[in-house]
PDB file of N, CA and C in Angstrom:
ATOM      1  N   UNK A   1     144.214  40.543 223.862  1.00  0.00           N
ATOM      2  CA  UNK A   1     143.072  41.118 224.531  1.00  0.00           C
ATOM      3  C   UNK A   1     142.121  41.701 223.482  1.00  0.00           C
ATOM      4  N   UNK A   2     141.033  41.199 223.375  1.00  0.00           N
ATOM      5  CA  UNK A   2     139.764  42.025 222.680  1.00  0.00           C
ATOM      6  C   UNK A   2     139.467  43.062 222.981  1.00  0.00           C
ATOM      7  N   UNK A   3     139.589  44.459 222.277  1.00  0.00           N
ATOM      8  CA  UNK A   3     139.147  45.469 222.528  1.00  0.00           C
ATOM      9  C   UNK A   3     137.569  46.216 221.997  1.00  0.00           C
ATOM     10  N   UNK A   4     136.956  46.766 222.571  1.00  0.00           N
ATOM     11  CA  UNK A   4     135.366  46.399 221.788  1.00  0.00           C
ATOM     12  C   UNK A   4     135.577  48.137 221.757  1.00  0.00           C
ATOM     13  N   UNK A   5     135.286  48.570 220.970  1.00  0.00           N
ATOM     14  CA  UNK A   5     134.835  50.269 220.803  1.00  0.00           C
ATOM     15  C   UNK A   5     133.316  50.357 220.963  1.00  0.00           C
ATOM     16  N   UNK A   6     132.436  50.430 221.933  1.00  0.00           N
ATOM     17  CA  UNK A   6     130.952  50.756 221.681  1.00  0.00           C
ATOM     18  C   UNK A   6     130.615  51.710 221.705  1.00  0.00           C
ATOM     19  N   UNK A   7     131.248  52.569 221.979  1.00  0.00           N
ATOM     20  CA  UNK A   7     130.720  54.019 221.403  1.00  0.00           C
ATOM     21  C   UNK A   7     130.821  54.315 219.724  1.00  0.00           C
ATOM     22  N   UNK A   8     131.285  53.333 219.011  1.00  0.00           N
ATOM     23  CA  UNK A   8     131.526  53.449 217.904  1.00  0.00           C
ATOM     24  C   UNK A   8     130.261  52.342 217.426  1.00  0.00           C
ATOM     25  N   UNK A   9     129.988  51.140 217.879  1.00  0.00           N
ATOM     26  CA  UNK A   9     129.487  50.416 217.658  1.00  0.00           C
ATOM     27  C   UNK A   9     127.935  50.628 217.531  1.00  0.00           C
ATOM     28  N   UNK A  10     127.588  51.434 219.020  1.00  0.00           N
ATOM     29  CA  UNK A  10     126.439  51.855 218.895  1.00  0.00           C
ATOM     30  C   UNK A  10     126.502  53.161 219.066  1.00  0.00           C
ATOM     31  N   UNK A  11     127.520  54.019 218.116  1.00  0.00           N
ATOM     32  CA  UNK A  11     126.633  55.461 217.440  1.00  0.00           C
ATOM     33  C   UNK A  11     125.196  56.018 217.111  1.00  0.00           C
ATOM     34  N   UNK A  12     125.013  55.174 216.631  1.00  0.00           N
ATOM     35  CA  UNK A  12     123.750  55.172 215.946  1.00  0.00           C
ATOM     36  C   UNK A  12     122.629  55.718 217.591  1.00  0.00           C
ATOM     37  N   UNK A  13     122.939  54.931 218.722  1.00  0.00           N
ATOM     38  CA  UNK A  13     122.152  55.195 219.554  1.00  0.00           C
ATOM     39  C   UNK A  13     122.735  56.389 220.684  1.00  0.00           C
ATOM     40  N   UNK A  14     124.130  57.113 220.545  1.00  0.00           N
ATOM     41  CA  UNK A  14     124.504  57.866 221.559  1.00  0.00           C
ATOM     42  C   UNK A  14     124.840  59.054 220.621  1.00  0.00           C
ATOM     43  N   UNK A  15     124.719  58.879 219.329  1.00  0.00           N
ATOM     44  CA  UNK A  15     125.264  60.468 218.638  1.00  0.00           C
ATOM     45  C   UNK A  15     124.666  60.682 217.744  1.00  0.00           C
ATOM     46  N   UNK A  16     122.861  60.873 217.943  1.00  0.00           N
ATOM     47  CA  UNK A  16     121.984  60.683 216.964  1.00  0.00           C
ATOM     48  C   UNK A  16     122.207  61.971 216.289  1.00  0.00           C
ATOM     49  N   UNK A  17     121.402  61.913 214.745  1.00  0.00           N
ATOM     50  CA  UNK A  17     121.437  63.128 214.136  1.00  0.00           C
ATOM     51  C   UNK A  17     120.941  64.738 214.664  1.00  0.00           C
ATOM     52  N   UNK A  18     121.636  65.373 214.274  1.00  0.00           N
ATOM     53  CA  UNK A  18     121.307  66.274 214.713  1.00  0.00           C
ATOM     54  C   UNK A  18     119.860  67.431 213.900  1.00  0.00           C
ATOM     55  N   UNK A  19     119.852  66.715 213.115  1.00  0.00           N
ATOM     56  CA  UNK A  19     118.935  67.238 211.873  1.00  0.00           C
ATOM     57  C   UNK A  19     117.457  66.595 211.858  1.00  0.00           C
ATOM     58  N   UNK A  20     117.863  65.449 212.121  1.00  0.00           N
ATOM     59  CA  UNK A  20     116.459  64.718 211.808  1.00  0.00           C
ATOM     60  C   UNK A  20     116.044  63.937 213.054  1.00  0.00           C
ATOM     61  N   UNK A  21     114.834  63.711 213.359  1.00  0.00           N
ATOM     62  CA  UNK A  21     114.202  62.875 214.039  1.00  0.00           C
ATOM     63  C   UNK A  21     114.115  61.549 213.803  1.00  0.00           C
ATOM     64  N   UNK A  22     114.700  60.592 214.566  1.00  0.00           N
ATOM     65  CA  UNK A  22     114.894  59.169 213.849  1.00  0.00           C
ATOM     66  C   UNK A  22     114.195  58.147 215.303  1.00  0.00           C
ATOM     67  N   UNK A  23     113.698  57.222 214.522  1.00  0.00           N
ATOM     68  CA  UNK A  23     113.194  56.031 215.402  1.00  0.00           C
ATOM     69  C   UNK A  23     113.874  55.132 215.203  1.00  0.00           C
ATOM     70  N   UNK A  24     114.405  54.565 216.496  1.00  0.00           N
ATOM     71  CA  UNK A  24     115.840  53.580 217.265  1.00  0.00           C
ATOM     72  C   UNK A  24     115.137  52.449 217.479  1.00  0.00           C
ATOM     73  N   UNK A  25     115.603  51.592 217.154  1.00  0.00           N
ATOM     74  CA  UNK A  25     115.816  50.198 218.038  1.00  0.00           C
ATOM     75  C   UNK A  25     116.533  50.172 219.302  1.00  0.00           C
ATOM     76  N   UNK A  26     116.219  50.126 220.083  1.00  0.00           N
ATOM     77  CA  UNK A  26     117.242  50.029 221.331  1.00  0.00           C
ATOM     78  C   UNK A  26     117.055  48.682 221.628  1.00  0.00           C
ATOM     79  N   UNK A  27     118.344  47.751 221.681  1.00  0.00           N
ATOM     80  CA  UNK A  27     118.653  46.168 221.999  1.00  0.00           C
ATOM     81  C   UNK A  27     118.369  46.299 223.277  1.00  0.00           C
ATOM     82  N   UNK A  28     118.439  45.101 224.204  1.00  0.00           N
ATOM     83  CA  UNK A  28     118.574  44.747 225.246  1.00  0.00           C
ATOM     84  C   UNK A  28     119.797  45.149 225.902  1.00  0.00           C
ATOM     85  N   UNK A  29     120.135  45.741 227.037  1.00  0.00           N
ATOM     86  CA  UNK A  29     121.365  46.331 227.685  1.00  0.00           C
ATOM     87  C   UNK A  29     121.085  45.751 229.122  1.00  0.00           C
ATOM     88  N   UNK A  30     122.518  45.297 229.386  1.00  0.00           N
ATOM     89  CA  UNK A  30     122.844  45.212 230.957  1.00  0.00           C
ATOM     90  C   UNK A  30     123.259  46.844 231.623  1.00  0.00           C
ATOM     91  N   UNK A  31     122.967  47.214 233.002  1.00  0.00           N
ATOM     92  CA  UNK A  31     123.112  48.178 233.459  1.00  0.00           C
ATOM     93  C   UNK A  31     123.446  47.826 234.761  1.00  0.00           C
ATOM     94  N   UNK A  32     124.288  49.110 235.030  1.00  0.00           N
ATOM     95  CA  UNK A  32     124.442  48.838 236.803  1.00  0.00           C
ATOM     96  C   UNK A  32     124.014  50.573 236.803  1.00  0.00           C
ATOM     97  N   UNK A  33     123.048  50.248 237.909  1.00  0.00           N
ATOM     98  CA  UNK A  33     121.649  50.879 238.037  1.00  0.00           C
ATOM     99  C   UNK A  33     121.459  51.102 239.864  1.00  0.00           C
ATOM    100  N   UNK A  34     120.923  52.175 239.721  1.00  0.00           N
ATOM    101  CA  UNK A  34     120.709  52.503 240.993  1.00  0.00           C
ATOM    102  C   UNK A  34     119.250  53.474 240.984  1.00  0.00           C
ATOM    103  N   UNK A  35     118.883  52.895 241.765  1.00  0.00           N
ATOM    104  CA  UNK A  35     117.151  53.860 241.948  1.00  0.00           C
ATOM    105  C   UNK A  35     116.997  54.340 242.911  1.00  0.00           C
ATOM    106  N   UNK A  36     116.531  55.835 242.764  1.00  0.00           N
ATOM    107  CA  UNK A  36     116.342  56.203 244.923  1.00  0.00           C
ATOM    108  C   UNK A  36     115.927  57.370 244.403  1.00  0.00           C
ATOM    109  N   UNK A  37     115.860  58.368 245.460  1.00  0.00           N
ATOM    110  CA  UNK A  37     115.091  59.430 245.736  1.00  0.00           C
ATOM    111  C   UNK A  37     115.948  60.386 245.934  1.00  0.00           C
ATOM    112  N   UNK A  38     116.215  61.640 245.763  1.00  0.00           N
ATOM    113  CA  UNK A  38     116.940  62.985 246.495  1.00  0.00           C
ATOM    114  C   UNK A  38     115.516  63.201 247.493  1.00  0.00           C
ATOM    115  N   UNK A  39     116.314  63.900 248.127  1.00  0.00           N
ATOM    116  CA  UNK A  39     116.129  64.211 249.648  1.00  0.00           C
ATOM    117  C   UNK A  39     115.077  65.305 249.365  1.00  0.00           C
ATOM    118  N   UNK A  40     114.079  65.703 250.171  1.00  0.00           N
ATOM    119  CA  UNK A  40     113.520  66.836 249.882  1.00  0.00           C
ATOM    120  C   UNK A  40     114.112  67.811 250.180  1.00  0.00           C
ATOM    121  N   UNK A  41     113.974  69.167 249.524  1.00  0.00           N
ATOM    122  CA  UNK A  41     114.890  70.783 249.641  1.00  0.00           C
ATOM    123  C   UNK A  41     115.858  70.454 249.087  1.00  0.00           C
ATOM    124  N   UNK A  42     116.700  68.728 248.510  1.00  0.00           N
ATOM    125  CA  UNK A  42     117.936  69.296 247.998  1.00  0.00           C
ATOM    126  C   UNK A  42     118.029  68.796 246.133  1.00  0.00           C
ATOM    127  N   UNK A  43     118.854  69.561 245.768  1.00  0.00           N
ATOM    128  CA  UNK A  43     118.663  69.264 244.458  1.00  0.00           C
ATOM    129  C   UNK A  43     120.194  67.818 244.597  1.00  0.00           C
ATOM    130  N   UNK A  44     120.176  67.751 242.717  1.00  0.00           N
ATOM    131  CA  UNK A  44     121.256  66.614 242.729  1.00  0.00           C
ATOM    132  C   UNK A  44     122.835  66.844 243.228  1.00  0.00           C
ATOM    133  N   UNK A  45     122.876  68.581 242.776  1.00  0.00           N
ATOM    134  CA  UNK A  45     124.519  68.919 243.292  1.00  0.00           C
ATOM    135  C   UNK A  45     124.731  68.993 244.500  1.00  0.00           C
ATOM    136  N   UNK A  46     123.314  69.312 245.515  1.00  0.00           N
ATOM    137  CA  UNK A  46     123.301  69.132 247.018  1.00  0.00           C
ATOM    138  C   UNK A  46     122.868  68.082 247.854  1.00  0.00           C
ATOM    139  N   UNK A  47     122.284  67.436 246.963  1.00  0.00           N
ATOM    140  CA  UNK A  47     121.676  65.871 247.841  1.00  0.00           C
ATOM    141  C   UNK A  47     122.975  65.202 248.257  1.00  0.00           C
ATOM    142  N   UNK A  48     123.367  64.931 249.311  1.00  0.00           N
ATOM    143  CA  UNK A  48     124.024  63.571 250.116  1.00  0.00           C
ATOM    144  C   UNK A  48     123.857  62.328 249.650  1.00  0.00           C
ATOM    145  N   UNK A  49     122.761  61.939 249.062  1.00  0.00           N
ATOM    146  CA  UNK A  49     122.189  60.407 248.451  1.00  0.00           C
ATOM    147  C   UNK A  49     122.482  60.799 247.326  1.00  0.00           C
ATOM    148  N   UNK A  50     122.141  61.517 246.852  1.00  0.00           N
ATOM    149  CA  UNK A  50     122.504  61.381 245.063  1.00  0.00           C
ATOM    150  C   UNK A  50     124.328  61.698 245.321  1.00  0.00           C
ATOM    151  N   UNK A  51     124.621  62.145 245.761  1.00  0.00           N
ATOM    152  CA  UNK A  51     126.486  62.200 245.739  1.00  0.00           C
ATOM    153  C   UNK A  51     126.966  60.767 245.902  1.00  0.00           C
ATOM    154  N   UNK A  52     126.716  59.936 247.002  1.00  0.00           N
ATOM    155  CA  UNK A  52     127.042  58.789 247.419  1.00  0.00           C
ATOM    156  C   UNK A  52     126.499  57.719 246.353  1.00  0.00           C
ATOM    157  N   UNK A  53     125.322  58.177 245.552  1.00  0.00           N
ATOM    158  CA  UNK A  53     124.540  56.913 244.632  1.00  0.00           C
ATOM    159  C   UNK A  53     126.163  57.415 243.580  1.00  0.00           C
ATOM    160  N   UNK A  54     126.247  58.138 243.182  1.00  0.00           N
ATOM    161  CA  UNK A  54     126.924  58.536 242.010  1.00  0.00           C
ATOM    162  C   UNK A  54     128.286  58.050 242.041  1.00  0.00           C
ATOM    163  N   UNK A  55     128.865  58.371 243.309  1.00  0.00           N
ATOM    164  CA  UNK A  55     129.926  57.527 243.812  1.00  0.00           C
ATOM    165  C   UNK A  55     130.151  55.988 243.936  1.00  0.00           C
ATOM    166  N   UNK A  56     129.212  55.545 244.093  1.00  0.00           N
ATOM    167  CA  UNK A  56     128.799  53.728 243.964  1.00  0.00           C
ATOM    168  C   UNK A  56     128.803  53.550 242.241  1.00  0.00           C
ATOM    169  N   UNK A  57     127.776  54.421 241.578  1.00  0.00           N
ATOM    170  CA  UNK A  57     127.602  53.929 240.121  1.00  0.00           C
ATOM    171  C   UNK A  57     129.253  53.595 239.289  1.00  0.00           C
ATOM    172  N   UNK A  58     130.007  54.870 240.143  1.00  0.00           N
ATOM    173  CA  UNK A  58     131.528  54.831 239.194  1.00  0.00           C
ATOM    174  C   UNK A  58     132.310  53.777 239.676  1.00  0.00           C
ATOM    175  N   UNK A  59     132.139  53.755 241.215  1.00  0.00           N
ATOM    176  CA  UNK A  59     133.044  52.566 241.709  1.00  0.00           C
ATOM    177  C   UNK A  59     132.781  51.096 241.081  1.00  0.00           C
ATOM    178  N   UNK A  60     131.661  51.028 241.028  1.00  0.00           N
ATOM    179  CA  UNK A  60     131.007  49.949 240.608  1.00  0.00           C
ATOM    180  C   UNK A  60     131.342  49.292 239.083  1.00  0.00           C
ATOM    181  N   UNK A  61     131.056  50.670 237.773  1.00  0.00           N
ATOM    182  CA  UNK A  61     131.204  50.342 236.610  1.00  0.00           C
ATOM    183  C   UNK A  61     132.846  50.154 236.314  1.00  0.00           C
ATOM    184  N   UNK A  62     133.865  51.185 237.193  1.00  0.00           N
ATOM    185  CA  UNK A  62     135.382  50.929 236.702  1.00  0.00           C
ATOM    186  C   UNK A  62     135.545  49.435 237.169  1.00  0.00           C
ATOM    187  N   UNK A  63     134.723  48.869 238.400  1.00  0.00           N
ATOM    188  CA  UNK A  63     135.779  47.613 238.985  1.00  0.00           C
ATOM    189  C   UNK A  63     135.055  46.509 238.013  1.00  0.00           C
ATOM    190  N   UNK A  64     133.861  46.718 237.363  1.00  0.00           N
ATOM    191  CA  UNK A  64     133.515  45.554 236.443  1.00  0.00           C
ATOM    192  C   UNK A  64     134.531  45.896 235.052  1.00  0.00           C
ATOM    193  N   UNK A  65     134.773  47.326 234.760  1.00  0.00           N
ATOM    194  CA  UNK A  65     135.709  47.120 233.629  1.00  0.00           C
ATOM    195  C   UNK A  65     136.979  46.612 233.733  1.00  0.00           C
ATOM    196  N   UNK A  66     137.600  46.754 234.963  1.00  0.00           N
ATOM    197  CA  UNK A  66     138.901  46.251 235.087  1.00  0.00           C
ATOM    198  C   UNK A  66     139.117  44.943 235.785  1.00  0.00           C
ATOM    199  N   UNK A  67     138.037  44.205 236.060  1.00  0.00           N
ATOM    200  CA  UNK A  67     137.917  42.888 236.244  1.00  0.00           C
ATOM    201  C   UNK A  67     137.806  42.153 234.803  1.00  0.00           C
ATOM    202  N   UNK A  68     137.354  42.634 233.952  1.00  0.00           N
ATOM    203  CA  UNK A  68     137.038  41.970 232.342  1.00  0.00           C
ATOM    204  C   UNK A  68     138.656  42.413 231.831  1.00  0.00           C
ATOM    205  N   UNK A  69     139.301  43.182 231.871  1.00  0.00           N
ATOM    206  CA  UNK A  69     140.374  43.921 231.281  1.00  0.00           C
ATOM    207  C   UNK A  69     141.321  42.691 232.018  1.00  0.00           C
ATOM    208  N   UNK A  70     141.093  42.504 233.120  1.00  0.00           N
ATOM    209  CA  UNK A  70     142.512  41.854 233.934  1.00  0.00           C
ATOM    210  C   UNK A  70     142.638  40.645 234.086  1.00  0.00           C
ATOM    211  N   UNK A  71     141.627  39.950 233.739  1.00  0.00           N
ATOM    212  CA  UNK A  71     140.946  38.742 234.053  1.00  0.00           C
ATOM    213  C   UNK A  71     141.876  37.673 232.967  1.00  0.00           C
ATOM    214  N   UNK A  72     142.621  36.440 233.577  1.00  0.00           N
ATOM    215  CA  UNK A  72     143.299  35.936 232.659  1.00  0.00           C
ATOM    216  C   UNK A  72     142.511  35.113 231.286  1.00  0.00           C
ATOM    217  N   UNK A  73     142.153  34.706 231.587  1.00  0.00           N
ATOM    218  CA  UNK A  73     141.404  34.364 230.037  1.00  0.00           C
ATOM    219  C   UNK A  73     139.883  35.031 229.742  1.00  0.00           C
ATOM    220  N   UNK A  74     140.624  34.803 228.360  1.00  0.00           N
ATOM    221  CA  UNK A  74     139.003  36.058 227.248  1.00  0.00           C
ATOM    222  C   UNK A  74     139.672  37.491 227.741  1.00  0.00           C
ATOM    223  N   UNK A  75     140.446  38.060 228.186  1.00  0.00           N
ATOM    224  CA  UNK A  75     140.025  39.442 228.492  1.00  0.00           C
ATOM    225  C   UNK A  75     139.486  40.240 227.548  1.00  0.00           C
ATOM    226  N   UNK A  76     138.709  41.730 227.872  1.00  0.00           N
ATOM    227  CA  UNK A  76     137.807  41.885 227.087  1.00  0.00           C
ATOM    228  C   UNK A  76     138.450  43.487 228.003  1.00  0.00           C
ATOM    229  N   UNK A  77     138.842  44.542 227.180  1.00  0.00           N
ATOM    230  CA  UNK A  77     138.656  45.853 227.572  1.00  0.00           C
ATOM    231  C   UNK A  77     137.374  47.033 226.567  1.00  0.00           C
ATOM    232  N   UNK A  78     136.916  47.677 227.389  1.00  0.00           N
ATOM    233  CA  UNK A  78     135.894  48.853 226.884  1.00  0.00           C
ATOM    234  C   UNK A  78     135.743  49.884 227.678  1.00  0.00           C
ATOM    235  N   UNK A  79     135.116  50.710 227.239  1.00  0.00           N
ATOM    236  CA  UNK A  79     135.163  51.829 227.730  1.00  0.00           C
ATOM    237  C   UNK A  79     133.408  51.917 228.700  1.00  0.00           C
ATOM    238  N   UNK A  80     134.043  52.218 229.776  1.00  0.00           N
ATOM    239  CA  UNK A  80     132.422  52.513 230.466  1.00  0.00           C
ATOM    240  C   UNK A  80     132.254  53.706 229.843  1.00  0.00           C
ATOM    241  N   UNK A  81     130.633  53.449 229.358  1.00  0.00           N
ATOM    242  CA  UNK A  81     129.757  54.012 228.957  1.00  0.00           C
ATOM    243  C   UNK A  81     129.294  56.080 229.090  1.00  0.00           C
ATOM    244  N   UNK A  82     128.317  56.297 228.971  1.00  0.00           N
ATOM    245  CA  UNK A  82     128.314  58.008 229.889  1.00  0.00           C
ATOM    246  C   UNK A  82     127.209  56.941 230.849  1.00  0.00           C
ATOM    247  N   UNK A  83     127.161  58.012 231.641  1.00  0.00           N
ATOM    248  CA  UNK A  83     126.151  58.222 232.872  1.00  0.00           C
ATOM    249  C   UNK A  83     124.317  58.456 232.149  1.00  0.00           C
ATOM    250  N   UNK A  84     123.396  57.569 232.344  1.00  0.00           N
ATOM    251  CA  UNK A  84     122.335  57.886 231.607  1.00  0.00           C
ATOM    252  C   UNK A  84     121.204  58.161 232.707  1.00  0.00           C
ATOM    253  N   UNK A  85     120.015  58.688 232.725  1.00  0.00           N
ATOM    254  CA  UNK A  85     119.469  59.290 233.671  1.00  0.00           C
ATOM    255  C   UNK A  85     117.855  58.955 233.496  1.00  0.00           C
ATOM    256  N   UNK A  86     117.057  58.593 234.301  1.00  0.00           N
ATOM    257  CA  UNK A  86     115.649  58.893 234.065  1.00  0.00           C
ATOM    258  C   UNK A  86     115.370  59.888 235.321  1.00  0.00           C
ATOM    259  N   UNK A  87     114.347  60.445 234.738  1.00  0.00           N
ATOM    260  CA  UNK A  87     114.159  61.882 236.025  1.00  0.00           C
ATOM    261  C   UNK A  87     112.596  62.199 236.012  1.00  0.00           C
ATOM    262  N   UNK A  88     112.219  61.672 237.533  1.00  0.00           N
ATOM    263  CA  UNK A  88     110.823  62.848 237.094  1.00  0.00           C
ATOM    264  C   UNK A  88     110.581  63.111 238.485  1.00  0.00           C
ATOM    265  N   UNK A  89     109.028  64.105 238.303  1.00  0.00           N
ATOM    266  CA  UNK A  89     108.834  64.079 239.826  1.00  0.00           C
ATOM    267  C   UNK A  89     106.993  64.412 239.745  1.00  0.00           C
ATOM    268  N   UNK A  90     107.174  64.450 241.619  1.00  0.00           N
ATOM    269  CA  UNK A  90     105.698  64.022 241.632  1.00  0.00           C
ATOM    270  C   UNK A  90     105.297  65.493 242.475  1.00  0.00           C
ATOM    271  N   UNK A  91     104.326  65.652 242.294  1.00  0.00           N
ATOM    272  CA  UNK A  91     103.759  66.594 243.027  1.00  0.00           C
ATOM    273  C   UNK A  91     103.694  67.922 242.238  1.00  0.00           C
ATOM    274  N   UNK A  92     103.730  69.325 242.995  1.00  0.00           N
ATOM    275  CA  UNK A  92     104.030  70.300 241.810  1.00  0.00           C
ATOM    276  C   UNK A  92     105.299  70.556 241.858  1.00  0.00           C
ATOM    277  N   UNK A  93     106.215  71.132 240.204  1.00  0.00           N
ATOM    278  CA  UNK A  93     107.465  71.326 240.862  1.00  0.00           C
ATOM    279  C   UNK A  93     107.534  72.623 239.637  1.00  0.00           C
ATOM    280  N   UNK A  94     108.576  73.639 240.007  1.00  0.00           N
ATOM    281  CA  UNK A  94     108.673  74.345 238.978  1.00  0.00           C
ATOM    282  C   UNK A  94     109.647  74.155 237.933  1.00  0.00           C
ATOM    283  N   UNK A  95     109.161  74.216 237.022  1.00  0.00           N
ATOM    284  CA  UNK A  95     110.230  74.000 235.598  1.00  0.00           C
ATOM    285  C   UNK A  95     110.821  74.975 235.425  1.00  0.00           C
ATOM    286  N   UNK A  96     112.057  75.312 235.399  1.00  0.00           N
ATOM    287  CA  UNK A  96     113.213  76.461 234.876  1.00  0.00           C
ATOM    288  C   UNK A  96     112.974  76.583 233.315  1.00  0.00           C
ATOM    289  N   UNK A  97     113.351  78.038 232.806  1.00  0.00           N
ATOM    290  CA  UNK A  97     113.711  77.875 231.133  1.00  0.00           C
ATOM    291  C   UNK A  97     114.591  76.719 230.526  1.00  0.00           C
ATOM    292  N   UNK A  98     115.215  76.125 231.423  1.00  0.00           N
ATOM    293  CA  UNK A  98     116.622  75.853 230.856  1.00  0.00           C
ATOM    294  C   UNK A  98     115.890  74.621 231.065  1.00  0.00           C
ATOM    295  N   UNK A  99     114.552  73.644 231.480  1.00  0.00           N
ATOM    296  CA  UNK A  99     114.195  72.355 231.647  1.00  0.00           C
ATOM    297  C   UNK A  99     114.508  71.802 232.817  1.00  0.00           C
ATOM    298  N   UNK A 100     114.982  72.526 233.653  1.00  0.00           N
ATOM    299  CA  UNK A 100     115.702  71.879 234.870  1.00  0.00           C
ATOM    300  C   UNK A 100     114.562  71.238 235.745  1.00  0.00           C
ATOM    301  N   UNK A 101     114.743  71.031 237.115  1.00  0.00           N
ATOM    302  CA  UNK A 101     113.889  70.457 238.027  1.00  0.00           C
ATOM    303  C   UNK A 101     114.336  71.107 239.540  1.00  0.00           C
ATOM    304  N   UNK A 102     113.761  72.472 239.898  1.00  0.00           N
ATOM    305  CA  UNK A 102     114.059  72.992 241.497  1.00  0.00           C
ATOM    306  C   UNK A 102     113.451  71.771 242.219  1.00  0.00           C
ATOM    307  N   UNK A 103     113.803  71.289 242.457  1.00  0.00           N
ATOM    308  CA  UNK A 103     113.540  69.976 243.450  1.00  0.00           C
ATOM    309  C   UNK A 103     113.176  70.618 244.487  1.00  0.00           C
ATOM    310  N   UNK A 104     113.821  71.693 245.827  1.00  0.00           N
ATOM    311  CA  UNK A 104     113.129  72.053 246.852  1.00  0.00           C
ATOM    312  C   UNK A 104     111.686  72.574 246.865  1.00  0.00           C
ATOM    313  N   UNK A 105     111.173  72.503 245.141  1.00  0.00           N
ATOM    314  CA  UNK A 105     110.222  73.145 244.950  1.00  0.00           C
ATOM    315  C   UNK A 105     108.981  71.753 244.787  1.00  0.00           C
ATOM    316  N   UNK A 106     109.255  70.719 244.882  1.00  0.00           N
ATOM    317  CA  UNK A 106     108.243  69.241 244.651  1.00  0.00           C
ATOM    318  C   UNK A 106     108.237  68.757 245.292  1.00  0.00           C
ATOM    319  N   UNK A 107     107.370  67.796 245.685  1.00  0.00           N
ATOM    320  CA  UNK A 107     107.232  66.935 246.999  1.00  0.00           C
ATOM    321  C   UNK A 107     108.727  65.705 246.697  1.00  0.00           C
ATOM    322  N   UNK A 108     108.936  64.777 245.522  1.00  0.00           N
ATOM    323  CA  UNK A 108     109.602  63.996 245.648  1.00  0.00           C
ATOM    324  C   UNK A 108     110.384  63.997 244.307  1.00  0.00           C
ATOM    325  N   UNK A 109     111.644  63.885 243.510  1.00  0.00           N
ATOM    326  CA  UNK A 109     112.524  63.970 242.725  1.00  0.00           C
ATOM    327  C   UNK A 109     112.870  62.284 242.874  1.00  0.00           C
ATOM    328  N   UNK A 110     112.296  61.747 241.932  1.00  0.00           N
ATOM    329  CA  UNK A 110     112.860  60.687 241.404  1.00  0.00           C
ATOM    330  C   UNK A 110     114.233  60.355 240.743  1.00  0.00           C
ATOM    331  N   UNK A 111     114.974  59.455 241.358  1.00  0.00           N
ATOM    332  CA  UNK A 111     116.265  59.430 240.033  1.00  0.00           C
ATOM    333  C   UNK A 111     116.722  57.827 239.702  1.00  0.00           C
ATOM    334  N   UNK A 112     116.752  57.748 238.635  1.00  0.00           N
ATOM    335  CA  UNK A 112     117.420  56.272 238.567  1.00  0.00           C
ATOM    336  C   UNK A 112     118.760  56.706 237.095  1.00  0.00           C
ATOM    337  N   UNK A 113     119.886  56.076 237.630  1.00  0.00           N
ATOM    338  CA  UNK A 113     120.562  56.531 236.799  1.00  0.00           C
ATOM    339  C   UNK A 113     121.200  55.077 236.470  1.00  0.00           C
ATOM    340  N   UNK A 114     122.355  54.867 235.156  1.00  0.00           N
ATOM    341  CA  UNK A 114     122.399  53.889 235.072  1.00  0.00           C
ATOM    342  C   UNK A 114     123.701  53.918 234.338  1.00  0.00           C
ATOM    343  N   UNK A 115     124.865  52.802 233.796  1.00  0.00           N
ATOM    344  CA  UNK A 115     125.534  53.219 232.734  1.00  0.00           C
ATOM    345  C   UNK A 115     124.869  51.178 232.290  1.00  0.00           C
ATOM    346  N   UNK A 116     125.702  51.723 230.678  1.00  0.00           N
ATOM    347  CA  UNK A 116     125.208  50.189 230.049  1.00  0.00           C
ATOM    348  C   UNK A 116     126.664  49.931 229.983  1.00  0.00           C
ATOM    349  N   UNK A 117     126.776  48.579 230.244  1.00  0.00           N
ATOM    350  CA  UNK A 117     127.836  47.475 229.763  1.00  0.00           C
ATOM    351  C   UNK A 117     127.541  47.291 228.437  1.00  0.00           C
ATOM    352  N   UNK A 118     126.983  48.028 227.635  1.00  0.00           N
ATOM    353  CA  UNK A 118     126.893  47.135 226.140  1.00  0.00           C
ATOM    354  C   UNK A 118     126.880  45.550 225.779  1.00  0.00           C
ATOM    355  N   UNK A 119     127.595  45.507 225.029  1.00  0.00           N
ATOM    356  CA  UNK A 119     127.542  43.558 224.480  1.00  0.00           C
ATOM    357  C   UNK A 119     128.238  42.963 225.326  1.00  0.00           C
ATOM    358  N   UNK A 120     129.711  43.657 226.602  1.00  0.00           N
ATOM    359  CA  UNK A 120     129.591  42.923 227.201  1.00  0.00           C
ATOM    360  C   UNK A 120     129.777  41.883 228.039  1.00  0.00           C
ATOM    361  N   UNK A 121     130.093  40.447 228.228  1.00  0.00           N
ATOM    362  CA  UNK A 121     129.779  39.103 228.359  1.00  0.00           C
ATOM    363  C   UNK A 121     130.221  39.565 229.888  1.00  0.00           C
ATOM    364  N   UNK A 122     129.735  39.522 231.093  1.00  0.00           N
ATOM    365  CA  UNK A 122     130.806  39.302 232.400  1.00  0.00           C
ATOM    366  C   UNK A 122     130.908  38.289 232.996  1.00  0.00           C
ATOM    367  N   UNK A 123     131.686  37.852 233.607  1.00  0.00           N
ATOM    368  CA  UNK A 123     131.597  36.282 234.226  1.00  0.00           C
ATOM    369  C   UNK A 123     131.838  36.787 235.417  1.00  0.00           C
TER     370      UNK A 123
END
């Protein structure tokens, strides 16, 4: 069985320096991806949709890893990825010290979250 380390592989893009400001290449990545909305008034630890999206993203990324892991020929084991996030929102919303997003406080909280399969191959 091929074992791929990509968290090792692509360091460079998940454990950048801590010192310096550096400009990345980021390759092409497969993702299993989900896009939607939290609910208005609720944030992500209280939204119903964002619980259930989050719940799909994991179900989703373990059964593609352990379909490649189990799969009789080529198997291929790796490690799913972290959880990666784009976030914004529309309307006015208030920003916390800490960068956060009071969502009951904006008209709409965007979320698309994603993990990468890295290099890869799935059949």
């Amino acid at each position: 069985m091929t074992t791929l380390d990509l968290r090792q592989q692509w360091k460079h893009l998940y454990a950048p320096s801590a010192k310096k400001v550096a400009l990345v290449d980021v390759p092409e990545f497969k993702f299993v991806m989900i896009d939607g909305r939290i609910e208005p008034g609720e944030a992500p630890g209280t939204s119903p949709g964002f619980g259930e999206a989050m719940g799909a993203l994991y179900g989703a990324a373990y059964t593609l890893k352990f379909m490649s892991k189990l799969r009789k020929e080529d198997p291929i084991d790796y490690p799913v990825m972290a959880l990666e996030g784009l976030w914004w929102v529309e309307g006015e919303a208030l920003i916390t010290r800490h960068g956060g997003v009071t969502s009951h406080e904006c008209e709409t909280t965007h979320i698309n979250v994603a993990w990468s399969a890295g290099a890869v191959r799935l059949r």
